[in-house]
N, C-alpha and C. Protein backbone atom coordinates (compact mmCIF):
# COMPACT_ATOMS: atom_id res chain seq x y z
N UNK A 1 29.29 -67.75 100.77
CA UNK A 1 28.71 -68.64 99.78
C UNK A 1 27.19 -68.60 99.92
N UNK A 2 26.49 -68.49 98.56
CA UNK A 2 25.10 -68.75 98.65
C UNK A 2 24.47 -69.58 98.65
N UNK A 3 23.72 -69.66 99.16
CA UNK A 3 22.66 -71.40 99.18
C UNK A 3 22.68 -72.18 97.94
N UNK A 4 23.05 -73.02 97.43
CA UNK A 4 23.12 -73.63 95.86
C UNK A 4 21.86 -73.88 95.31
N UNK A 5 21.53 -73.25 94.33
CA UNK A 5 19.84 -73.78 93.68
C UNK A 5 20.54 -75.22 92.64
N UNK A 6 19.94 -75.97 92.46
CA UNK A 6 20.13 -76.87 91.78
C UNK A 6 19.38 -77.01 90.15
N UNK A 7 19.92 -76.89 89.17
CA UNK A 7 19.07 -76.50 87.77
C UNK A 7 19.74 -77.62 86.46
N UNK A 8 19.30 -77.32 85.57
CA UNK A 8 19.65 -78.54 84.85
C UNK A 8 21.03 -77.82 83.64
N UNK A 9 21.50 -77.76 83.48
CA UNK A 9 22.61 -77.74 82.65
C UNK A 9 22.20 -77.22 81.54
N UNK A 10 22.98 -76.20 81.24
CA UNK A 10 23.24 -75.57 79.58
C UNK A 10 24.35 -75.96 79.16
N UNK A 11 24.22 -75.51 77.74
CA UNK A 11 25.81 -76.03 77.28
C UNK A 11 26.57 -75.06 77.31
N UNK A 12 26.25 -73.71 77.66
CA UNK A 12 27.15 -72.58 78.40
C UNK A 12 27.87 -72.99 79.81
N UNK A 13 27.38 -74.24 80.55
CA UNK A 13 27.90 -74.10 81.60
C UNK A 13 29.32 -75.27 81.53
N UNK A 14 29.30 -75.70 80.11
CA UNK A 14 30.58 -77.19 79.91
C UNK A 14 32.16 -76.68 80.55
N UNK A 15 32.64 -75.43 80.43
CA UNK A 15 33.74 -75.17 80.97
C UNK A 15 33.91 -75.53 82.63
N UNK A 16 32.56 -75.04 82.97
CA UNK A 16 32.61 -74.18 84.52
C UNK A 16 32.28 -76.18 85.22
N UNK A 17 31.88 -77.13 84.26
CA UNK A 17 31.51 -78.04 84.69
C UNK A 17 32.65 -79.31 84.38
N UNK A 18 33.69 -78.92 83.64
CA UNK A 18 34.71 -79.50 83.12
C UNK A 18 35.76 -79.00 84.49
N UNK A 19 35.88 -77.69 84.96
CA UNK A 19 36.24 -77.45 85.93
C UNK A 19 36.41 -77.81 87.24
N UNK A 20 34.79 -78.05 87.46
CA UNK A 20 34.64 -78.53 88.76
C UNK A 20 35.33 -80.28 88.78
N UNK A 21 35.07 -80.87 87.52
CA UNK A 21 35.33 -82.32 87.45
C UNK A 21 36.76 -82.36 88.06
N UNK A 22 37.80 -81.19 87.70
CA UNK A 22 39.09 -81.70 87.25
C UNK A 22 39.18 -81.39 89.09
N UNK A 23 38.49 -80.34 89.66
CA UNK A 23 39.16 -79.88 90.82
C UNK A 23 38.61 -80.95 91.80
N UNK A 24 37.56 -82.01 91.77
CA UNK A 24 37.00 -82.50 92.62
C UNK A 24 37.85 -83.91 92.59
N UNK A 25 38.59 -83.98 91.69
CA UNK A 25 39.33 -85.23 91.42
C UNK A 25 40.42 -85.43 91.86
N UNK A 26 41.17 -83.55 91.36
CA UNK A 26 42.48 -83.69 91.91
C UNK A 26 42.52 -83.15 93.42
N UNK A 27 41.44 -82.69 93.86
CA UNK A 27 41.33 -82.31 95.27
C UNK A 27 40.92 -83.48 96.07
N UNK A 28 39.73 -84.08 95.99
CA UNK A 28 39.18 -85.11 96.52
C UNK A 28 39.44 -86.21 96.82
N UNK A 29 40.27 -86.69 95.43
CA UNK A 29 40.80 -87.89 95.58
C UNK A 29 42.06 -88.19 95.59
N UNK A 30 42.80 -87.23 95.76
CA UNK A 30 44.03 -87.59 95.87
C UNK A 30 45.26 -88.45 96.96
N UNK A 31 43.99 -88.74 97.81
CA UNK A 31 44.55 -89.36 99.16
C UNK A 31 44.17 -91.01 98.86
N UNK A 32 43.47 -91.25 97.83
CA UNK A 32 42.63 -92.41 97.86
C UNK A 32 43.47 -93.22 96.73
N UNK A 33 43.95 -92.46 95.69
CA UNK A 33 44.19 -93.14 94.28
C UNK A 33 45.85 -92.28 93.76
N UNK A 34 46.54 -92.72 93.03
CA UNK A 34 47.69 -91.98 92.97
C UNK A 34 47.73 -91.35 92.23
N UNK A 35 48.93 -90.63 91.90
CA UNK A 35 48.74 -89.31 91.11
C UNK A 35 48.55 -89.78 89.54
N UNK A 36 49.35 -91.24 89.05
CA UNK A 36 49.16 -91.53 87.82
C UNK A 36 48.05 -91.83 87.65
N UNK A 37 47.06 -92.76 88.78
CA UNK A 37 45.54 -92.96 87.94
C UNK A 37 45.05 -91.52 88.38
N UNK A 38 45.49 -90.84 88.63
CA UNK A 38 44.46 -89.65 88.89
C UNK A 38 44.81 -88.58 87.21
N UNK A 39 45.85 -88.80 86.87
CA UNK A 39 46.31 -88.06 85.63
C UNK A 39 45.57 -89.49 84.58
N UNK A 40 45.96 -90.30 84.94
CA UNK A 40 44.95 -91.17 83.21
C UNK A 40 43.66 -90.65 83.35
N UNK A 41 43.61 -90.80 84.99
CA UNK A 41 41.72 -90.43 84.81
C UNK A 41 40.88 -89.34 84.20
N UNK A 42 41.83 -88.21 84.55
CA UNK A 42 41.43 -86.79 83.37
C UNK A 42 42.30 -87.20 82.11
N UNK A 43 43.08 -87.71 81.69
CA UNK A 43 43.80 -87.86 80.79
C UNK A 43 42.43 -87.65 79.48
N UNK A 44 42.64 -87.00 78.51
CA UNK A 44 41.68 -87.14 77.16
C UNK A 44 40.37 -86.34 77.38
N UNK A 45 40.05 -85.81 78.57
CA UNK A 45 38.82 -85.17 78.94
C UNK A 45 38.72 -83.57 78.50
N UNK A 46 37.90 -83.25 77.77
CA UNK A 46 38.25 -81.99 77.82
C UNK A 46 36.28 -81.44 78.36
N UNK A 47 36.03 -79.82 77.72
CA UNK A 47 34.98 -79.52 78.43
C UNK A 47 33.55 -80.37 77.06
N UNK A 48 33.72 -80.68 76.19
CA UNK A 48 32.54 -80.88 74.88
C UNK A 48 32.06 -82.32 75.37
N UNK A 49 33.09 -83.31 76.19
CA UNK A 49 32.72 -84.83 76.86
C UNK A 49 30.82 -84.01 77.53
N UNK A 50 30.43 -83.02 77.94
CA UNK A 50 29.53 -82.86 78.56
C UNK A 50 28.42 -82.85 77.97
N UNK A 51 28.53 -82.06 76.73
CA UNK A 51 27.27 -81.71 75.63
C UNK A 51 26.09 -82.65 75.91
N UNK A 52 26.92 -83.72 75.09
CA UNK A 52 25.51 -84.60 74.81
C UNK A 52 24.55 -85.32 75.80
N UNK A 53 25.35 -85.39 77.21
CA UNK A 53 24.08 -85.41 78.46
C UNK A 53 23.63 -83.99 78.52
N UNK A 54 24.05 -83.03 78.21
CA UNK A 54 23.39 -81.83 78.77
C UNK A 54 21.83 -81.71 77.84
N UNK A 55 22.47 -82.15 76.47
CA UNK A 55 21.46 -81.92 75.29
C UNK A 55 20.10 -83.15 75.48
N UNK A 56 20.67 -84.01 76.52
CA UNK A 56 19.52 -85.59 77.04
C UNK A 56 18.95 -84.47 78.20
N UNK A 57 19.66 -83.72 78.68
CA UNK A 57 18.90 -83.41 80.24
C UNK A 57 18.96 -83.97 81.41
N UNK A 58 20.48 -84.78 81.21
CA UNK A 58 20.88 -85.58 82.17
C UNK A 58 21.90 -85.41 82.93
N UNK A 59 22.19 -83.35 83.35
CA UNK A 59 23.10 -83.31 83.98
C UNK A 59 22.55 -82.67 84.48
N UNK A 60 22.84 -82.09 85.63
CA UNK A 60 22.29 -80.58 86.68
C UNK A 60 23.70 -80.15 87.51
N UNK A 61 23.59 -79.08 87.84
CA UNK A 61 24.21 -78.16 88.57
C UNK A 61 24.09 -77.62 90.01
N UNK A 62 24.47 -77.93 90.62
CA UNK A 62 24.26 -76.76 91.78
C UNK A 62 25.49 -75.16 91.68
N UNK A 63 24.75 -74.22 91.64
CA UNK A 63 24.97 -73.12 91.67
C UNK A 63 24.78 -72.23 92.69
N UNK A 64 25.87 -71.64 93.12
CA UNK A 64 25.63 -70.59 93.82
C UNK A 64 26.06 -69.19 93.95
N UNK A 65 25.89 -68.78 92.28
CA UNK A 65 26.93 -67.99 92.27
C UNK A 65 27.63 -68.07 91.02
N UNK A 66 28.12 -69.37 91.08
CA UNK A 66 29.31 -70.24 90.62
C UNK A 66 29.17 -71.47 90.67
N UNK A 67 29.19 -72.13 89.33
CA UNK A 67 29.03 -73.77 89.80
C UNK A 67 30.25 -74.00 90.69
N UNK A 68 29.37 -74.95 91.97
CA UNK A 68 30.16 -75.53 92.89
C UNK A 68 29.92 -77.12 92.58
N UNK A 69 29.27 -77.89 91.67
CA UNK A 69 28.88 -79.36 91.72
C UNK A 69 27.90 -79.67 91.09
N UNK A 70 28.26 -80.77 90.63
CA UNK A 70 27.27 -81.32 89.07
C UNK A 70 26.65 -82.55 89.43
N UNK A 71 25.76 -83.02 88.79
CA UNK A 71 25.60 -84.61 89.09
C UNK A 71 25.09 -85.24 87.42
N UNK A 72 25.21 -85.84 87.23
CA UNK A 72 24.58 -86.77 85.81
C UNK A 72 24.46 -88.12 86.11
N UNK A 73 22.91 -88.72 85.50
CA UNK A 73 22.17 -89.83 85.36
C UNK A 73 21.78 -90.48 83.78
N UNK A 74 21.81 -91.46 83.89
CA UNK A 74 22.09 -92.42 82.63
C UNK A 74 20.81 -93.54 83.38
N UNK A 75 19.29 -93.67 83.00
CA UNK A 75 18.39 -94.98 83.20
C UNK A 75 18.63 -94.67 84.61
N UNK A 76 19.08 -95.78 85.03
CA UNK A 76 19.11 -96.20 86.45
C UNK A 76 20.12 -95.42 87.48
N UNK A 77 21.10 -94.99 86.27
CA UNK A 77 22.42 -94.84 87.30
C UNK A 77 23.13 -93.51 87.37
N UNK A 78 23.65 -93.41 88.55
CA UNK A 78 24.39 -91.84 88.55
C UNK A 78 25.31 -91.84 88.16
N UNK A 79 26.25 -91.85 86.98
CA UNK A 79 27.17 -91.56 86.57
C UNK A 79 28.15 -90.91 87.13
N UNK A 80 27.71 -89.41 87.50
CA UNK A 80 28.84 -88.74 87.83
C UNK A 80 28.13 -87.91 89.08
N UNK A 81 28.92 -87.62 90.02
CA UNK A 81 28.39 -86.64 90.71
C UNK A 81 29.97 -85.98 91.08
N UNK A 82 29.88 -84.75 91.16
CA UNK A 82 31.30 -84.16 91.81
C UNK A 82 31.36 -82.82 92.31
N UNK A 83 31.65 -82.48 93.39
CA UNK A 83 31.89 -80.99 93.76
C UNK A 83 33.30 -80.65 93.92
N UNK A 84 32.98 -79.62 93.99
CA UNK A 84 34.62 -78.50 94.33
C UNK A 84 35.03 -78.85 95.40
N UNK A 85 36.33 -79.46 95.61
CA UNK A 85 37.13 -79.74 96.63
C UNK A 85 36.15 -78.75 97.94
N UNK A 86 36.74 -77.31 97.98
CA UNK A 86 36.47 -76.07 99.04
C UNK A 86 34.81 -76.51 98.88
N UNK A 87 33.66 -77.35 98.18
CA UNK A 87 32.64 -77.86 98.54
C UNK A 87 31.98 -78.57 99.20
N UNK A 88 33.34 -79.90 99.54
CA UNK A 88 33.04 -80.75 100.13
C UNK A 88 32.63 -80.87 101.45
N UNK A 89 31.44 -81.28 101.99
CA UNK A 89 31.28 -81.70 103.29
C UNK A 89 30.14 -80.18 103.82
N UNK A 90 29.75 -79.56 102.43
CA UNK A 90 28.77 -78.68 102.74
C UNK A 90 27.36 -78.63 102.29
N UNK A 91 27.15 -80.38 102.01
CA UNK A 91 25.48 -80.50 101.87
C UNK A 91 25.25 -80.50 100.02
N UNK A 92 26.69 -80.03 99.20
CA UNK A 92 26.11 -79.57 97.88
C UNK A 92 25.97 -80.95 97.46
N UNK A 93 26.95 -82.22 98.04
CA UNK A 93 26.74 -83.39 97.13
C UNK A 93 25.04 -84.10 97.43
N UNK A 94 25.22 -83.92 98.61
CA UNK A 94 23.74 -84.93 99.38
C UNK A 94 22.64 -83.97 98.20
N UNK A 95 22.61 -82.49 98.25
CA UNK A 95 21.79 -82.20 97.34
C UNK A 95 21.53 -82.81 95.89
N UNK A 96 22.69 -82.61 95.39
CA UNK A 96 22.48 -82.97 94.04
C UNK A 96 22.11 -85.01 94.12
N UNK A 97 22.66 -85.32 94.75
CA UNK A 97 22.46 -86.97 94.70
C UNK A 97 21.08 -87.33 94.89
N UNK A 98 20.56 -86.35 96.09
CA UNK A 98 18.95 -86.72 96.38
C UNK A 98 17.61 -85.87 95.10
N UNK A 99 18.64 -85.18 94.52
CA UNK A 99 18.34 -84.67 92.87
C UNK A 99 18.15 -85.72 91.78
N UNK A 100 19.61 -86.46 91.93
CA UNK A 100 19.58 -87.33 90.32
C UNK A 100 18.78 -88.45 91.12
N UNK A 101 18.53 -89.15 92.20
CA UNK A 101 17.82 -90.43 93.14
C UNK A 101 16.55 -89.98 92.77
N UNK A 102 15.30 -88.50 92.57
CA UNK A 102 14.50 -88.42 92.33
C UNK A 102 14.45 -88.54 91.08
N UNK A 103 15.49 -88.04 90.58
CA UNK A 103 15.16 -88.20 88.53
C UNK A 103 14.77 -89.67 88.41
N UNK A 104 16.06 -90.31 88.76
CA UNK A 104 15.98 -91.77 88.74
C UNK A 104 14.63 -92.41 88.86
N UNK A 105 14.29 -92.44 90.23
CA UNK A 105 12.65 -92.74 90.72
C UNK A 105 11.50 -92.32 89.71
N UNK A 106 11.53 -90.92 89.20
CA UNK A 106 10.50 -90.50 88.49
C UNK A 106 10.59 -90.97 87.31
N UNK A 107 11.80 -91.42 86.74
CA UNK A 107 11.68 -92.48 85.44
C UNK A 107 11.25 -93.83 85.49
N UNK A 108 10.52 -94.25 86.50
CA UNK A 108 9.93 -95.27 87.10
C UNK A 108 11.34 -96.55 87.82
N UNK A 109 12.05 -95.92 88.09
CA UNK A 109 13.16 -97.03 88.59
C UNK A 109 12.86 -97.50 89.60
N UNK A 110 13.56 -98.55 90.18
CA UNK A 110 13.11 -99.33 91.37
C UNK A 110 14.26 -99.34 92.05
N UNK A 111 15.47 -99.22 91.38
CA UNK A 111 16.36 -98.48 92.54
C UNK A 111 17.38 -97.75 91.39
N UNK A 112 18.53 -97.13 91.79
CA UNK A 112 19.55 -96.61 91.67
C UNK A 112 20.92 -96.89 92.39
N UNK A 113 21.85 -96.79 90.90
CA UNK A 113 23.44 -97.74 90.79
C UNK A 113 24.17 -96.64 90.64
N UNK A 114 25.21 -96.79 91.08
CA UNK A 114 26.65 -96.29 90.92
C UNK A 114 27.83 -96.84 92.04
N UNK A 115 29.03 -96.20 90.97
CA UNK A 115 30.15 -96.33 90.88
C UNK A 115 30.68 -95.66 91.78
N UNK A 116 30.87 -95.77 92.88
CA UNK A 116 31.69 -94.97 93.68
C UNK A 116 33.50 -95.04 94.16
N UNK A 117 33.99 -93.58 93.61
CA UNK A 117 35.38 -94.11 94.05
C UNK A 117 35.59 -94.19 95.71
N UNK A 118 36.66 -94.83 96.25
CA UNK A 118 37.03 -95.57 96.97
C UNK A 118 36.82 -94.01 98.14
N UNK A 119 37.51 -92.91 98.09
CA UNK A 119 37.05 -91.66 98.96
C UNK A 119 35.82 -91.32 99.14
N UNK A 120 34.64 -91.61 98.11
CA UNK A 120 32.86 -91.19 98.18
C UNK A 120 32.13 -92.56 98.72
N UNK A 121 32.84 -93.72 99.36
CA UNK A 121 32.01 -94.90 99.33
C UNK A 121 31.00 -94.74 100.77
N UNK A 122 31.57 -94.20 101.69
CA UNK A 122 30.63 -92.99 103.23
C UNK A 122 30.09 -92.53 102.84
N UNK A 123 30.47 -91.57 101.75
CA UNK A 123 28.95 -90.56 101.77
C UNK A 123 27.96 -91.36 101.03
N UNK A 124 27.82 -92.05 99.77
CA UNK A 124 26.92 -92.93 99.56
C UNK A 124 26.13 -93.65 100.43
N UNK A 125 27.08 -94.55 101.64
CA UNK A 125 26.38 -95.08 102.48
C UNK A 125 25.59 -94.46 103.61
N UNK A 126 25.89 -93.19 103.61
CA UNK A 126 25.21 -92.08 104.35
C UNK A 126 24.13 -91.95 103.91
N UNK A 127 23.50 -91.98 102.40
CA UNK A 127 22.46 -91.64 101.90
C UNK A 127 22.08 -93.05 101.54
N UNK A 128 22.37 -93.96 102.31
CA UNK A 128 21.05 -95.35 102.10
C UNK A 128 21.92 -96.20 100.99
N UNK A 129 23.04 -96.30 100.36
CA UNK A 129 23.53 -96.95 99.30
C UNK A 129 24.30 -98.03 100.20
N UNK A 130 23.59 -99.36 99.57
CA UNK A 130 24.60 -100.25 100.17
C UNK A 130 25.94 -101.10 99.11
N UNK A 131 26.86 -101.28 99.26
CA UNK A 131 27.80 -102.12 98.45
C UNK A 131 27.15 -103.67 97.91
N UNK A 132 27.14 -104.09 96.70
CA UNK A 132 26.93 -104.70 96.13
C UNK A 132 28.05 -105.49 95.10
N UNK A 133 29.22 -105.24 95.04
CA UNK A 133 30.67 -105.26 94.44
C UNK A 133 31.70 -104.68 94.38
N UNK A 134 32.58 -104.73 94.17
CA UNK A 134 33.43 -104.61 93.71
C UNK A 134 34.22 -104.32 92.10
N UNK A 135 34.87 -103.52 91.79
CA UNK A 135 35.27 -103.63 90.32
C UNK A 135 36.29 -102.39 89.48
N UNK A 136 36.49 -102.33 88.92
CA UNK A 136 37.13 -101.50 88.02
C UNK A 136 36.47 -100.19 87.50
N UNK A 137 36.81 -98.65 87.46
CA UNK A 137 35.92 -97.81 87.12
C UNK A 137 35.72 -97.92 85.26
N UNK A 138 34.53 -97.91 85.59
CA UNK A 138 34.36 -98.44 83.66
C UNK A 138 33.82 -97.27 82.61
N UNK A 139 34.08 -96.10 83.35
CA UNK A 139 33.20 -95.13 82.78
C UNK A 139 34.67 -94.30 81.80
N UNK A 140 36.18 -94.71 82.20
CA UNK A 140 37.04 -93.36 82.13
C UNK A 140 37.26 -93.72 80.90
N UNK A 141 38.85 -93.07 80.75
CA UNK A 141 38.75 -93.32 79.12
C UNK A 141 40.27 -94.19 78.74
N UNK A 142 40.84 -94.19 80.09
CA UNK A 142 42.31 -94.12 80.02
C UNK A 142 42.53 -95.74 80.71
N UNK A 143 43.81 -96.53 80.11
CA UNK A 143 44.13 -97.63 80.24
C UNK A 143 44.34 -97.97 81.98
N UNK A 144 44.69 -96.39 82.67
CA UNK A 144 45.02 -96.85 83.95
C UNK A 144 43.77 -97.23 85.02
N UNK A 145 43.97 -98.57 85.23
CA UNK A 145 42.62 -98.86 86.17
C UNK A 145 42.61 -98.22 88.06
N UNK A 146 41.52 -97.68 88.24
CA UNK A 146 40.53 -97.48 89.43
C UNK A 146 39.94 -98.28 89.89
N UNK A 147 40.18 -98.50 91.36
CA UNK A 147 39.21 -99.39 92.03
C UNK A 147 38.42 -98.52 92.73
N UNK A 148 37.12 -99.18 92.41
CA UNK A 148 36.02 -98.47 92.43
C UNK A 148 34.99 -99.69 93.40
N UNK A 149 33.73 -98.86 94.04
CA UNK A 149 32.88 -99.91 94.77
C UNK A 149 31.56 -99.66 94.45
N UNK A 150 30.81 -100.86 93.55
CA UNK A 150 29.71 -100.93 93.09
C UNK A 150 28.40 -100.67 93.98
N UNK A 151 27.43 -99.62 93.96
CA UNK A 151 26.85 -99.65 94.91
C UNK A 151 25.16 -99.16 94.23
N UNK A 152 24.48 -99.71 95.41
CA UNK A 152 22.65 -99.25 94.98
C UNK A 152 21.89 -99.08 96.01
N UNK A 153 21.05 -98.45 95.66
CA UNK A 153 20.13 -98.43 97.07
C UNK A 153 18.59 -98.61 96.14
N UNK A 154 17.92 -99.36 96.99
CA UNK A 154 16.40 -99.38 96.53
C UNK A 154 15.42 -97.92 96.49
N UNK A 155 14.56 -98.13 95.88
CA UNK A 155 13.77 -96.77 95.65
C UNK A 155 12.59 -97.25 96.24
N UNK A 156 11.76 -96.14 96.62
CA UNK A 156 10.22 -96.55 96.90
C UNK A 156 9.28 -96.72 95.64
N UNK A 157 8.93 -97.65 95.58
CA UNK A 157 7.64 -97.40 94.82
C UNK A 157 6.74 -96.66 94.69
N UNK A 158 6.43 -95.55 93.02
CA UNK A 158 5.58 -94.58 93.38
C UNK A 158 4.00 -95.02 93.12
């Protein structure tokens, strides 16, 4: 595997990034959440859900090769971050997170929010995110609910 450069998203890359979503979900989380919320949770998703952050400039990639992991930011918050199962635990997430945490910052934020499922709530707190709630994932599309843990970490002032 090659070192991942991290770049911002085309809309050539919606398959390869629809991909990684489905494998980081059904790889990642499958110890955490069951197989039915894990099927509502892709349930309705296909690869075009990506476009219109790609077309804001609010997704990026790490690549190496091959997308291995995406991240997307919305204002304040990280929306999504996800790598390839065979990714995990090799630096691509901390990259991309300390990616969308600078976007964040450079849009003048004062800190940065997200949603973390119940398997990513360590690595968040690894990178300075502390818990702030509790709640339901509010981003999916499907009736079956996720418990999810609300989390932020402060930014420096630039």
């Amino acid at each position: 595997m090659n070192s991942p450069v991290i770049r911002a998203a085309v809309a050539k890359d919606v398959g390869d990034i629809y991909a990684v979503h489905r494998d980081s979900v059904v790889n990642l989380c499958a110890g955490h959440y069951t197989q039915q919320q894990i099927e509502g949770w892709l349930d309705g998703r296909d690869p075009s859900m990506y476009l219109a952050a790609i077309a804001d400039g609010s997704i990026w990639v790490a690549d190496d090769g091959g997308l291995c992991g995406f991240v997307e930011t919305a204002g304040d918050e990280v929306t999504k971050l996800f790598v390839r199962g065979g990714s995990a635990g090799g630096g691509v997430g901390a990259m991309l997170l300390a990616h969308a945490v600078s976007e964040i910052a450079n849009g003048g934020h004062a800190r940065a929010y997200l949603e973390a499922t119940t398997n990513a709530r360590a690595f968040y707190e690894r990178h300075g995110f502390e818990v702030v709630g509790q709640g339901r994932f509010s981003h999916g599309r499907s009736q079956v609910e996720l418990e999810i843990v609300k989390m932020e970490r402060r930014l420096a002032q630039v």
